[in-house]
PDB file of N, CA and C in Angstrom:
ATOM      1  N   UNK A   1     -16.109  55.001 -32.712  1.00  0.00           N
ATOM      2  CA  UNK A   1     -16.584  55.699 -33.879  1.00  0.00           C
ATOM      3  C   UNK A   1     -17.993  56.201 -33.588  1.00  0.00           C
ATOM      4  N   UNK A   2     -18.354  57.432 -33.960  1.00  0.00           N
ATOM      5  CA  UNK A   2     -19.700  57.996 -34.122  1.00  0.00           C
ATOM      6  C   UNK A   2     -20.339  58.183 -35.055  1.00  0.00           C
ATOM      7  N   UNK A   3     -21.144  57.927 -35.153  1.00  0.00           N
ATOM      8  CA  UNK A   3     -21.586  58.287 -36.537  1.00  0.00           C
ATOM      9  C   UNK A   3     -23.128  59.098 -36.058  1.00  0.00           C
ATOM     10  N   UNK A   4     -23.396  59.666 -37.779  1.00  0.00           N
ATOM     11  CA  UNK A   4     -24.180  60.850 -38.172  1.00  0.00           C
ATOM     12  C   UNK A   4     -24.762  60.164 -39.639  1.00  0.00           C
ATOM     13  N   UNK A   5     -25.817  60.799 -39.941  1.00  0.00           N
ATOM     14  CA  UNK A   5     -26.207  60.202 -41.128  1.00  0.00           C
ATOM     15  C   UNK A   5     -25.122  60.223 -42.369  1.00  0.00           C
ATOM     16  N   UNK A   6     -24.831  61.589 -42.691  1.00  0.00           N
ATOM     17  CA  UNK A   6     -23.630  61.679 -43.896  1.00  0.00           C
ATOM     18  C   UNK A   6     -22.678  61.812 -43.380  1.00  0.00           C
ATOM     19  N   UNK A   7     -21.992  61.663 -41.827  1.00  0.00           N
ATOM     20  CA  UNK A   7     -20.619  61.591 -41.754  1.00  0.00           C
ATOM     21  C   UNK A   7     -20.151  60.849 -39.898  1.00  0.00           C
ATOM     22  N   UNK A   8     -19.042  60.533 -40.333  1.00  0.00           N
ATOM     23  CA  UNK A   8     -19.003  60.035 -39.034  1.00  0.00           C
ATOM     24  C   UNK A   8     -17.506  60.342 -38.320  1.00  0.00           C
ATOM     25  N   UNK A   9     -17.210  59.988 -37.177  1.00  0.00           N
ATOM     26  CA  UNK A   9     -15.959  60.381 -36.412  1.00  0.00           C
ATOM     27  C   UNK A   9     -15.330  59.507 -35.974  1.00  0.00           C
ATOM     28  N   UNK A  10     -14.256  59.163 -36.745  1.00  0.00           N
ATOM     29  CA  UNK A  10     -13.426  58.303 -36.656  1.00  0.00           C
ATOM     30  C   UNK A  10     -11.916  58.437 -35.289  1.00  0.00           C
ATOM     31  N   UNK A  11     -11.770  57.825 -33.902  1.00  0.00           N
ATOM     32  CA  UNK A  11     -11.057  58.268 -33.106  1.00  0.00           C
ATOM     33  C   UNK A  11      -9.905  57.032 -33.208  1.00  0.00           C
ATOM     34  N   UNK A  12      -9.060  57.510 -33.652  1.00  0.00           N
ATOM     35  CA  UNK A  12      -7.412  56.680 -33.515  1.00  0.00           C
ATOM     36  C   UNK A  12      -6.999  56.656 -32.610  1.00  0.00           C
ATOM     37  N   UNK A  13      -7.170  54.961 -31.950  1.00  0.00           N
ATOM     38  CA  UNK A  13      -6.737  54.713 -30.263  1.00  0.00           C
ATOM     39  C   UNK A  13      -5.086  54.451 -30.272  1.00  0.00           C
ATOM     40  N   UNK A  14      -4.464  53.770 -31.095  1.00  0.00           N
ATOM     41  CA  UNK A  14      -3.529  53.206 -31.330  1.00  0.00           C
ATOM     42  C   UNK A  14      -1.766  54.212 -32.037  1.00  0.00           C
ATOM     43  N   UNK A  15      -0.656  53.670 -31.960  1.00  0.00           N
ATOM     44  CA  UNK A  15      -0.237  54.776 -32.264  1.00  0.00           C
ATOM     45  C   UNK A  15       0.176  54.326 -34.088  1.00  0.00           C
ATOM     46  N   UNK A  16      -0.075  55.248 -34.826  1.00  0.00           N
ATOM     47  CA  UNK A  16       0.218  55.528 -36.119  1.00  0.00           C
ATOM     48  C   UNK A  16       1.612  55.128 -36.646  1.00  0.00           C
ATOM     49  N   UNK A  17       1.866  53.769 -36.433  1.00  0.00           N
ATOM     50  CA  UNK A  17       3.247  53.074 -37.236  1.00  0.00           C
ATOM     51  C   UNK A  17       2.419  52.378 -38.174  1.00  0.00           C
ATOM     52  N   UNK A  18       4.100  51.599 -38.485  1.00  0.00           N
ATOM     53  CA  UNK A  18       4.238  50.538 -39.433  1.00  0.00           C
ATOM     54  C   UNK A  18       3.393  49.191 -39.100  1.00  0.00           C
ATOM     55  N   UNK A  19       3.046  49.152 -37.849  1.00  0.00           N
ATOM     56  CA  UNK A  19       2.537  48.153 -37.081  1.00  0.00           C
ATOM     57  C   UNK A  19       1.384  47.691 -37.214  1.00  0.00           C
ATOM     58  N   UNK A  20       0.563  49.121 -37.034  1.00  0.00           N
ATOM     59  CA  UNK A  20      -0.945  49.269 -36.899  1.00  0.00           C
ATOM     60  C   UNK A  20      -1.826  49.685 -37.871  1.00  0.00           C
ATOM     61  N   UNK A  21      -0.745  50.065 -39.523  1.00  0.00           N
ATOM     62  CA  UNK A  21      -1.121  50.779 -40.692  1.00  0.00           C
ATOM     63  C   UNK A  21      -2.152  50.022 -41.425  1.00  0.00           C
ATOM     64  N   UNK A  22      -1.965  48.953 -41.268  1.00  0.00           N
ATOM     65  CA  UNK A  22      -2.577  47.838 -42.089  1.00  0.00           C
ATOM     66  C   UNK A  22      -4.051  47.734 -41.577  1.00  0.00           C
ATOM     67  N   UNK A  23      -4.307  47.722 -40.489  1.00  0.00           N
ATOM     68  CA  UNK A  23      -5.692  47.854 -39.784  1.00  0.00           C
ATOM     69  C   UNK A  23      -6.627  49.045 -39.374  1.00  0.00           C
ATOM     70  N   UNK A  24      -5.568  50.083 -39.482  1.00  0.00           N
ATOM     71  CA  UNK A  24      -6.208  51.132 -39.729  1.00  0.00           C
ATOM     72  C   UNK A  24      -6.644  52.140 -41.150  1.00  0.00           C
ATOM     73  N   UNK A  25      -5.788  51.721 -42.207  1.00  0.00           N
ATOM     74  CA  UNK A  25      -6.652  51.780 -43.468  1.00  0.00           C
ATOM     75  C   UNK A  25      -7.527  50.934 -43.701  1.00  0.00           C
ATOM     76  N   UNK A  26      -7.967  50.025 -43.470  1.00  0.00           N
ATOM     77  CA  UNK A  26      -8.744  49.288 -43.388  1.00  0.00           C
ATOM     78  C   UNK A  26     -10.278  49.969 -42.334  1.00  0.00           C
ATOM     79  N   UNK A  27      -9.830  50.133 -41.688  1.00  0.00           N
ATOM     80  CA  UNK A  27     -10.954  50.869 -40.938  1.00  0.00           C
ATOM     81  C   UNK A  27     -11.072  52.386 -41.247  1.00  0.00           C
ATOM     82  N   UNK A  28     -10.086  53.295 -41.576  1.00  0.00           N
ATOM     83  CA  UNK A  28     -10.337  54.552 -42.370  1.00  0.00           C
ATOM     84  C   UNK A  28     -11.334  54.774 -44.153  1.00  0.00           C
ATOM     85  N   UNK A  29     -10.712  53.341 -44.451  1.00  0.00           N
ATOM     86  CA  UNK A  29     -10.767  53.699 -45.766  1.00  0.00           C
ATOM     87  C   UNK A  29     -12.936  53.069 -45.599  1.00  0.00           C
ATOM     88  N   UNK A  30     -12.846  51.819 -44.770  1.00  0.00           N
ATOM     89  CA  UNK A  30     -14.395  51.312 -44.740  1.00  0.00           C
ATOM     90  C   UNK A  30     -15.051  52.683 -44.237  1.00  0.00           C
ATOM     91  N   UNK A  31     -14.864  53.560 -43.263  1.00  0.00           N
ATOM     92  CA  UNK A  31     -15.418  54.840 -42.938  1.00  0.00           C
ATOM     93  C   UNK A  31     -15.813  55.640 -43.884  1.00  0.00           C
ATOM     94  N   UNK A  32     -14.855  55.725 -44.669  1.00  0.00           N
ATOM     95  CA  UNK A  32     -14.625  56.899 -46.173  1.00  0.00           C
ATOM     96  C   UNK A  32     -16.045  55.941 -46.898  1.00  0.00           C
ATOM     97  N   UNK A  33     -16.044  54.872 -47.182  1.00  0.00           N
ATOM     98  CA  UNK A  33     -17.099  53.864 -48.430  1.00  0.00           C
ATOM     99  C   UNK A  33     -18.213  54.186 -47.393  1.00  0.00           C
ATOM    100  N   UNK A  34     -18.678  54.254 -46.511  1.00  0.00           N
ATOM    101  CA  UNK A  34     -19.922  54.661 -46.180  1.00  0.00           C
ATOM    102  C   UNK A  34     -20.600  55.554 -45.774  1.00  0.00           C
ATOM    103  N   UNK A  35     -19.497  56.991 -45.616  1.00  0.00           N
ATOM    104  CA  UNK A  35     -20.136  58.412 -45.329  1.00  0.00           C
ATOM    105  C   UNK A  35     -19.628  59.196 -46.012  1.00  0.00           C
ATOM    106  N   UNK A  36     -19.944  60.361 -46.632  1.00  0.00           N
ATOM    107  CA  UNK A  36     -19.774  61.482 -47.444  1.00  0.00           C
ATOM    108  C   UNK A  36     -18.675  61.958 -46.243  1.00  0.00           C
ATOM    109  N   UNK A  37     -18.473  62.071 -45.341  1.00  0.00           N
ATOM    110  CA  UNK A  37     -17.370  63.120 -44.311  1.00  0.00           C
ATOM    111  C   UNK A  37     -17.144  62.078 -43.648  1.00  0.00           C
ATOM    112  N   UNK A  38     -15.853  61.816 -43.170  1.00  0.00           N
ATOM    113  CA  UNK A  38     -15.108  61.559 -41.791  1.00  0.00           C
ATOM    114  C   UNK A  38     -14.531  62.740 -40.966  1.00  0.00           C
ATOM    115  N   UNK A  39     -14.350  62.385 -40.017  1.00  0.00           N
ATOM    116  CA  UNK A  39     -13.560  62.971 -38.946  1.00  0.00           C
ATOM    117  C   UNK A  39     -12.551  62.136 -38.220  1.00  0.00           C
ATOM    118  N   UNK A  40     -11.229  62.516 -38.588  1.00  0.00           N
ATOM    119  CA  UNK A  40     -10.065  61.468 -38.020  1.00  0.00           C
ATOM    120  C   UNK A  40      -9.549  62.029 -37.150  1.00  0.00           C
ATOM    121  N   UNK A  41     -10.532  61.399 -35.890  1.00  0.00           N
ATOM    122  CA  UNK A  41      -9.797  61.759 -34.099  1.00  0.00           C
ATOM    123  C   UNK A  41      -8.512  61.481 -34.102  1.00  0.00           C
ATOM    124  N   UNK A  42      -7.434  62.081 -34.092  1.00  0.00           N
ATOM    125  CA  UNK A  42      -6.121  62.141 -33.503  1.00  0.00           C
ATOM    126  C   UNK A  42      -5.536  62.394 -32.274  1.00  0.00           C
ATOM    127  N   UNK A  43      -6.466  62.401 -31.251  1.00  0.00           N
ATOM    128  CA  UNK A  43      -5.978  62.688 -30.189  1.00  0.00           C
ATOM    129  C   UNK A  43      -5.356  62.512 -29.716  1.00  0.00           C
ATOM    130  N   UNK A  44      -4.868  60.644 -29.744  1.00  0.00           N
ATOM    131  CA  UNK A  44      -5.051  59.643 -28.388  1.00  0.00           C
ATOM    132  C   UNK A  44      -3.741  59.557 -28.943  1.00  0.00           C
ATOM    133  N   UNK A  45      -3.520  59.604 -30.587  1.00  0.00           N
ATOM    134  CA  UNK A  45      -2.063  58.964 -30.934  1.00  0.00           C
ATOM    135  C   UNK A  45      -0.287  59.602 -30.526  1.00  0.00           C
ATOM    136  N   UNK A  46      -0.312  58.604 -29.615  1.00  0.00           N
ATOM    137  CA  UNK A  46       1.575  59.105 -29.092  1.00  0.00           C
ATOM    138  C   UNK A  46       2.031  58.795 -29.752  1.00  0.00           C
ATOM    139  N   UNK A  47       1.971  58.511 -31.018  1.00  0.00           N
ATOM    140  CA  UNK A  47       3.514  57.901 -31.925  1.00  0.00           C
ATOM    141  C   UNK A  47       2.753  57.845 -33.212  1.00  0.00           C
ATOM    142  N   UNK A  48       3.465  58.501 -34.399  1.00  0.00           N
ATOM    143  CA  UNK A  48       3.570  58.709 -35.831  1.00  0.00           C
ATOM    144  C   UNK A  48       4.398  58.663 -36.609  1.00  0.00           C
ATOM    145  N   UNK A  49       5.013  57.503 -37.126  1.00  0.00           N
ATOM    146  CA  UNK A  49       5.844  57.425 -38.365  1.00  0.00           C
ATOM    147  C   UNK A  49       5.657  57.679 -39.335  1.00  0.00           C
ATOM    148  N   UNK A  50       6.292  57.522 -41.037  1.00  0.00           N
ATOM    149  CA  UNK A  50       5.978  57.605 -42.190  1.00  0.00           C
ATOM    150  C   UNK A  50       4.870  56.744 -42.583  1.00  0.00           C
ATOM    151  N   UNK A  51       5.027  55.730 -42.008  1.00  0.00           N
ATOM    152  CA  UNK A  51       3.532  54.604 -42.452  1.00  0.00           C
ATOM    153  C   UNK A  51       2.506  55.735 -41.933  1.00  0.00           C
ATOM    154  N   UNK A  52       2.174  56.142 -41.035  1.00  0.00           N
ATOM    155  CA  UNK A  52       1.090  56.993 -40.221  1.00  0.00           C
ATOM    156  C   UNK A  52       0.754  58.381 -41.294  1.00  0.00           C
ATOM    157  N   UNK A  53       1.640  58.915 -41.341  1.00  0.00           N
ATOM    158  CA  UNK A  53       1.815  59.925 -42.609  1.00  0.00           C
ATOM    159  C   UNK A  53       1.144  59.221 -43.999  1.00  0.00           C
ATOM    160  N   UNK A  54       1.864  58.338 -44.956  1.00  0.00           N
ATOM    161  CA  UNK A  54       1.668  57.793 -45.641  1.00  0.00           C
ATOM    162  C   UNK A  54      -0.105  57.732 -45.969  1.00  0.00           C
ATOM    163  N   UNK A  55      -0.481  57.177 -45.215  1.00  0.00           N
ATOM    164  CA  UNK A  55      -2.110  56.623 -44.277  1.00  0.00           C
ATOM    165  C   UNK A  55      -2.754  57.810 -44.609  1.00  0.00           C
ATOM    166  N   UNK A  56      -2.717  59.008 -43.649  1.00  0.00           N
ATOM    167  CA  UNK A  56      -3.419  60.020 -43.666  1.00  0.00           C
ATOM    168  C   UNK A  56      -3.370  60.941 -44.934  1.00  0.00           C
ATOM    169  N   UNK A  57      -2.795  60.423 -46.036  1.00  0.00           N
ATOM    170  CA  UNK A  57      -2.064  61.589 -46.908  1.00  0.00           C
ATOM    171  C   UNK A  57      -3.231  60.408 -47.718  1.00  0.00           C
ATOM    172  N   UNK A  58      -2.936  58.998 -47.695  1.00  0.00           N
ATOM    173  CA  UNK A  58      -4.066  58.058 -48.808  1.00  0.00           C
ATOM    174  C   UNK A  58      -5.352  58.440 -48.846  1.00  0.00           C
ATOM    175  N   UNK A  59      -5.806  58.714 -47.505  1.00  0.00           N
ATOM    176  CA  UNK A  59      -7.296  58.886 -46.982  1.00  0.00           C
ATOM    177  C   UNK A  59      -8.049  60.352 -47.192  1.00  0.00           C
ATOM    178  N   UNK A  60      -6.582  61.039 -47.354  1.00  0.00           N
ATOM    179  CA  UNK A  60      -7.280  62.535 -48.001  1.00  0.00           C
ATOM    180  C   UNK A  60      -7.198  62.195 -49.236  1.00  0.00           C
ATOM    181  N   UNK A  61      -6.417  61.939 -50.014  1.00  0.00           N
ATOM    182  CA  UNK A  61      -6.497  61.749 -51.197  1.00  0.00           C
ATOM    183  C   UNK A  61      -7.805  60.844 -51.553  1.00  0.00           C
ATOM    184  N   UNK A  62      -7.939  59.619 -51.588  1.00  0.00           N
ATOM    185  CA  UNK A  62      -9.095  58.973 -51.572  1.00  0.00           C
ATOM    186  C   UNK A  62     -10.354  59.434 -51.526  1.00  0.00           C
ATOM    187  N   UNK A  63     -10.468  60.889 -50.132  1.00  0.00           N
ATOM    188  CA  UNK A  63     -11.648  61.331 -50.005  1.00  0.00           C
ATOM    189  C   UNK A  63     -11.912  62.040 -51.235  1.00  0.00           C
ATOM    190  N   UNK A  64     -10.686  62.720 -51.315  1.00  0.00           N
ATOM    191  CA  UNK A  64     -10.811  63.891 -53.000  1.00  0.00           C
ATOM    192  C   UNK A  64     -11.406  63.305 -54.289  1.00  0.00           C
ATOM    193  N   UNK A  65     -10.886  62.026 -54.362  1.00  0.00           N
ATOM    194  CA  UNK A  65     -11.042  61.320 -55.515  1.00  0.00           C
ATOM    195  C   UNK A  65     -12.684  60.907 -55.028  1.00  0.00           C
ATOM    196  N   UNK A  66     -13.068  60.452 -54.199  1.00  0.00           N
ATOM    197  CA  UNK A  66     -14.623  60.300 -54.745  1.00  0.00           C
ATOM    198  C   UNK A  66     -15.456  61.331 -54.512  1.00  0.00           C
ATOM    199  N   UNK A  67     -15.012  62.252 -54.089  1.00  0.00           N
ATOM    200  CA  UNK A  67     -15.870  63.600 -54.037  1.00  0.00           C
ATOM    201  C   UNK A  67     -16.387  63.744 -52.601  1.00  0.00           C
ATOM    202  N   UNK A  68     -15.690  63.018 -51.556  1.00  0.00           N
ATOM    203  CA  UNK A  68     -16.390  63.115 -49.973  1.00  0.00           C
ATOM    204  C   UNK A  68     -15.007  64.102 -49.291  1.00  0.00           C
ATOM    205  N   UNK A  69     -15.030  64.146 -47.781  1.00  0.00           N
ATOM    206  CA  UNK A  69     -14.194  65.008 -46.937  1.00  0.00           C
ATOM    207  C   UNK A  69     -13.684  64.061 -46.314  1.00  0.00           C
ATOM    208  N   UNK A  70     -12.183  64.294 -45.626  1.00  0.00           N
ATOM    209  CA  UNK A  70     -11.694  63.394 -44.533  1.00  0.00           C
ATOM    210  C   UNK A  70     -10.741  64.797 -43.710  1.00  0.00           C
ATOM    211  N   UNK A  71     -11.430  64.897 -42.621  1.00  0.00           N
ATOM    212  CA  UNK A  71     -10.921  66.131 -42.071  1.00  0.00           C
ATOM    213  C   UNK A  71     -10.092  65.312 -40.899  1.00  0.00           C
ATOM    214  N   UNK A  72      -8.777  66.182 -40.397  1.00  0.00           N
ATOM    215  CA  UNK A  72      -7.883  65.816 -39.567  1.00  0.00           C
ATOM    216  C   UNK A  72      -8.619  66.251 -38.092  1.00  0.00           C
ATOM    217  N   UNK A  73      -8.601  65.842 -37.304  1.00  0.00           N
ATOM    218  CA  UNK A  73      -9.087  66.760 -36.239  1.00  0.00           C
ATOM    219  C   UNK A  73      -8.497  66.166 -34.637  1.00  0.00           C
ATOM    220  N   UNK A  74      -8.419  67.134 -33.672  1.00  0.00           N
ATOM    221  CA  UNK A  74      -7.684  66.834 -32.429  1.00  0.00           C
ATOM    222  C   UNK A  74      -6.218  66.367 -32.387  1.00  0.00           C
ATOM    223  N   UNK A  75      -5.410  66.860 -33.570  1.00  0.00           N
ATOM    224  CA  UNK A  75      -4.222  66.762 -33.517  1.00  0.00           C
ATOM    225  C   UNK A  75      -3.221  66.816 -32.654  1.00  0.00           C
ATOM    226  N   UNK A  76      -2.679  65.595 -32.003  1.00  0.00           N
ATOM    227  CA  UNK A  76      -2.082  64.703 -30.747  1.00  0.00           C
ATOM    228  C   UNK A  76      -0.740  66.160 -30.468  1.00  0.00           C
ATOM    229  N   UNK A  77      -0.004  65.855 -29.484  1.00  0.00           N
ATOM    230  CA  UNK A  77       1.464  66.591 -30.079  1.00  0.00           C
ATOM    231  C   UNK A  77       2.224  65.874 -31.108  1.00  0.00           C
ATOM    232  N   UNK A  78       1.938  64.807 -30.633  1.00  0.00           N
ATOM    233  CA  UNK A  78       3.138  63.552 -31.849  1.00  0.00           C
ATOM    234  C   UNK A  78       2.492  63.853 -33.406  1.00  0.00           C
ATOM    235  N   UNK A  79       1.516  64.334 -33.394  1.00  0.00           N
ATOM    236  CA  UNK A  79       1.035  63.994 -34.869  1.00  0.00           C
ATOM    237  C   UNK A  79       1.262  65.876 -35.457  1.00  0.00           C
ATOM    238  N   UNK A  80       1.202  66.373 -34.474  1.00  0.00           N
ATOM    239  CA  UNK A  80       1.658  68.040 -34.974  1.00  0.00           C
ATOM    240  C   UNK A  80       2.885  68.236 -35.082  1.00  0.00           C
ATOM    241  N   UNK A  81       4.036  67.329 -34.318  1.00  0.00           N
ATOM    242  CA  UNK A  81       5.042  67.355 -34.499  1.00  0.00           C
ATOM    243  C   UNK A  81       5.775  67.074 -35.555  1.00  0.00           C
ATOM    244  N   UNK A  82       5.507  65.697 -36.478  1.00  0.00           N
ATOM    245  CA  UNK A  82       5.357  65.021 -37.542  1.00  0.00           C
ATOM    246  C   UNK A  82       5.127  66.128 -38.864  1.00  0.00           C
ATOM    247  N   UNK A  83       3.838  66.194 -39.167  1.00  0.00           N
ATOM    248  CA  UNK A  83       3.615  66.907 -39.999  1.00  0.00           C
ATOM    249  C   UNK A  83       3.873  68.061 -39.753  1.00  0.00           C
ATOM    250  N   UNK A  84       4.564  68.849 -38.508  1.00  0.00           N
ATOM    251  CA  UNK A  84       5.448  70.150 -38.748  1.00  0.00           C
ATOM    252  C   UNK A  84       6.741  70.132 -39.598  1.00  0.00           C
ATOM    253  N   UNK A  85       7.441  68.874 -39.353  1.00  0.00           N
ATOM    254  CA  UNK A  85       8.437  68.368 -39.591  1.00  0.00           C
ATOM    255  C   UNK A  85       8.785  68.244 -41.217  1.00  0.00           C
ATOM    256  N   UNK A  86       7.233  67.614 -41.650  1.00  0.00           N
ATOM    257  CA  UNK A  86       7.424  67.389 -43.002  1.00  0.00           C
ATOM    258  C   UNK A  86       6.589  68.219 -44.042  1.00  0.00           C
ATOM    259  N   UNK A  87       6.373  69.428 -43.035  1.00  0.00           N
ATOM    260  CA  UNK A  87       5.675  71.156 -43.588  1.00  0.00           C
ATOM    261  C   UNK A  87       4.504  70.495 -43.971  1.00  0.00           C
ATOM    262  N   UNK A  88       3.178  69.714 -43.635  1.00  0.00           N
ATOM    263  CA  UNK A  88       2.545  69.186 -44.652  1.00  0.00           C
ATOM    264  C   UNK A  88       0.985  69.829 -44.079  1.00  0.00           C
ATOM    265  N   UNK A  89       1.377  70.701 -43.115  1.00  0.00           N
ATOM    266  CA  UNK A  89       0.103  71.527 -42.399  1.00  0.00           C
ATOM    267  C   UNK A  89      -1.144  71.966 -43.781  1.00  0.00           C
ATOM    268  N   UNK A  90      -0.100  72.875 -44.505  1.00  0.00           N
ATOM    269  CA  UNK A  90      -1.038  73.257 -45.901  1.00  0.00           C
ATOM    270  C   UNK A  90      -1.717  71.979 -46.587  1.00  0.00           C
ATOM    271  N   UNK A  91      -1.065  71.310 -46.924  1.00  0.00           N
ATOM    272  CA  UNK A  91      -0.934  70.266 -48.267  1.00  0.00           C
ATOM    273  C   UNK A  91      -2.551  69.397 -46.998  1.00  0.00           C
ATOM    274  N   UNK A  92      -2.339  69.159 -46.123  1.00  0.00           N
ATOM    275  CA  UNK A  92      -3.810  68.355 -45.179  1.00  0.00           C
ATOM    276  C   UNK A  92      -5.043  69.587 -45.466  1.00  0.00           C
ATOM    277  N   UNK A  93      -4.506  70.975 -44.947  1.00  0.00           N
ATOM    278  CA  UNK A  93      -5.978  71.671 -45.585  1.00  0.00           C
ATOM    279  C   UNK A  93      -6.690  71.757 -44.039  1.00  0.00           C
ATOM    280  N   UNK A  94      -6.291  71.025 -43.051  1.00  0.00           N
ATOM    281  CA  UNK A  94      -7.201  71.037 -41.826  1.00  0.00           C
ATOM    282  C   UNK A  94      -6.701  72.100 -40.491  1.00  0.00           C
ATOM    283  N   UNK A  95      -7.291  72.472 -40.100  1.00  0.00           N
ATOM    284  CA  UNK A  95      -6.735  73.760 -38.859  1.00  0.00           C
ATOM    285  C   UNK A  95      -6.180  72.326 -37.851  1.00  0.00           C
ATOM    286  N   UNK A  96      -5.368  73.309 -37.467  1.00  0.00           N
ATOM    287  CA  UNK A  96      -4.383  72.501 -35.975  1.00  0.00           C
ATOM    288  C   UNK A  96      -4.568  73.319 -34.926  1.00  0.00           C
ATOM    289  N   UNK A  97      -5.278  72.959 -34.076  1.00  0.00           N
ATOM    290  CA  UNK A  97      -5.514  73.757 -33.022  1.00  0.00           C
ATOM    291  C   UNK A  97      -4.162  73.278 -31.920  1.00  0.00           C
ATOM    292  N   UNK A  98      -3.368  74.303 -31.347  1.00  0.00           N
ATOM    293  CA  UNK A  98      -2.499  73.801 -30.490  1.00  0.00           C
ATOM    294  C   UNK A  98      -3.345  74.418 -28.908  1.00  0.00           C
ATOM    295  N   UNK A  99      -3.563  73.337 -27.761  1.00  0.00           N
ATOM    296  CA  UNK A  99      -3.799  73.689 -26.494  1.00  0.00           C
ATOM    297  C   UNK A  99      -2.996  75.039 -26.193  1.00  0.00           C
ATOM    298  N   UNK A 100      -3.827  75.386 -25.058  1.00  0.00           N
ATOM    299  CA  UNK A 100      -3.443  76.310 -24.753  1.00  0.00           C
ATOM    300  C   UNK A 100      -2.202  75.854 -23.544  1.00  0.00           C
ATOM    301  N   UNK A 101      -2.318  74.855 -22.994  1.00  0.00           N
ATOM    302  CA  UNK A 101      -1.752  73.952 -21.870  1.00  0.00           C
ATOM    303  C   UNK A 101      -1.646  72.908 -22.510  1.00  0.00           C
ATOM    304  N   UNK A 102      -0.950  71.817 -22.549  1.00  0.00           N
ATOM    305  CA  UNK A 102      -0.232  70.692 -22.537  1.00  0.00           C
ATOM    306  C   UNK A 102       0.329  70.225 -21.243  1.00  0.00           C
ATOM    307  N   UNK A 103      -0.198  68.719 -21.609  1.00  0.00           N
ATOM    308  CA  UNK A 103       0.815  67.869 -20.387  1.00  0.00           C
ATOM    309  C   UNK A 103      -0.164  67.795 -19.069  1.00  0.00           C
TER     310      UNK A 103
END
């Protein structure tokens, strides 16, 4: 994690299940209670289920509700794949940059 005075950058090492949901709202949501902006690194994550979805859909919401940002950013393939899947590109609000190269 990096941080900045009003916001910080949150990087998801782990992959986005049912597994790991529990510890990572926990660490998303403590991010959100102490900076006006996050940034949720997605890079690293190979694997996204509905718990993972679920998660990222709480944490925007959450941000809305207290008046801060939780921006998606470095969107993995697994995690562009996902939310292609479940059209939810609009409804996040965040640009998806796809590489120009993969792999």
């Amino acid at each position: 994690m990096s941080d900045s005075r009003s916001g910080t950058r949150v990087a998801i090492v782990d992959d986005m299940t049912i597994y790991n949901a529990s510890a990572q709202k926990q660490q998303l949501l403590d991010a959100l209670a102490v900076h006006d902006e996050i940034e949720i690194d997605l890079s690293a994550v190979a694997e996204i289920d509905t718990a993972g979805i679920q998660l990222l859909i709480l944490v925007k919401r959450e941000a809305s509700r207290l008046g801060k940002r939780a921006v998606l950013v470095a969107h993995s393939a697994a995690v562009r794949e996902v939310v292609d899947f479940f059209n939810l590109a609009a409804s996040f609000g965040d640009p998806m940059l796809i590489p120009a190269r993969e792999g």
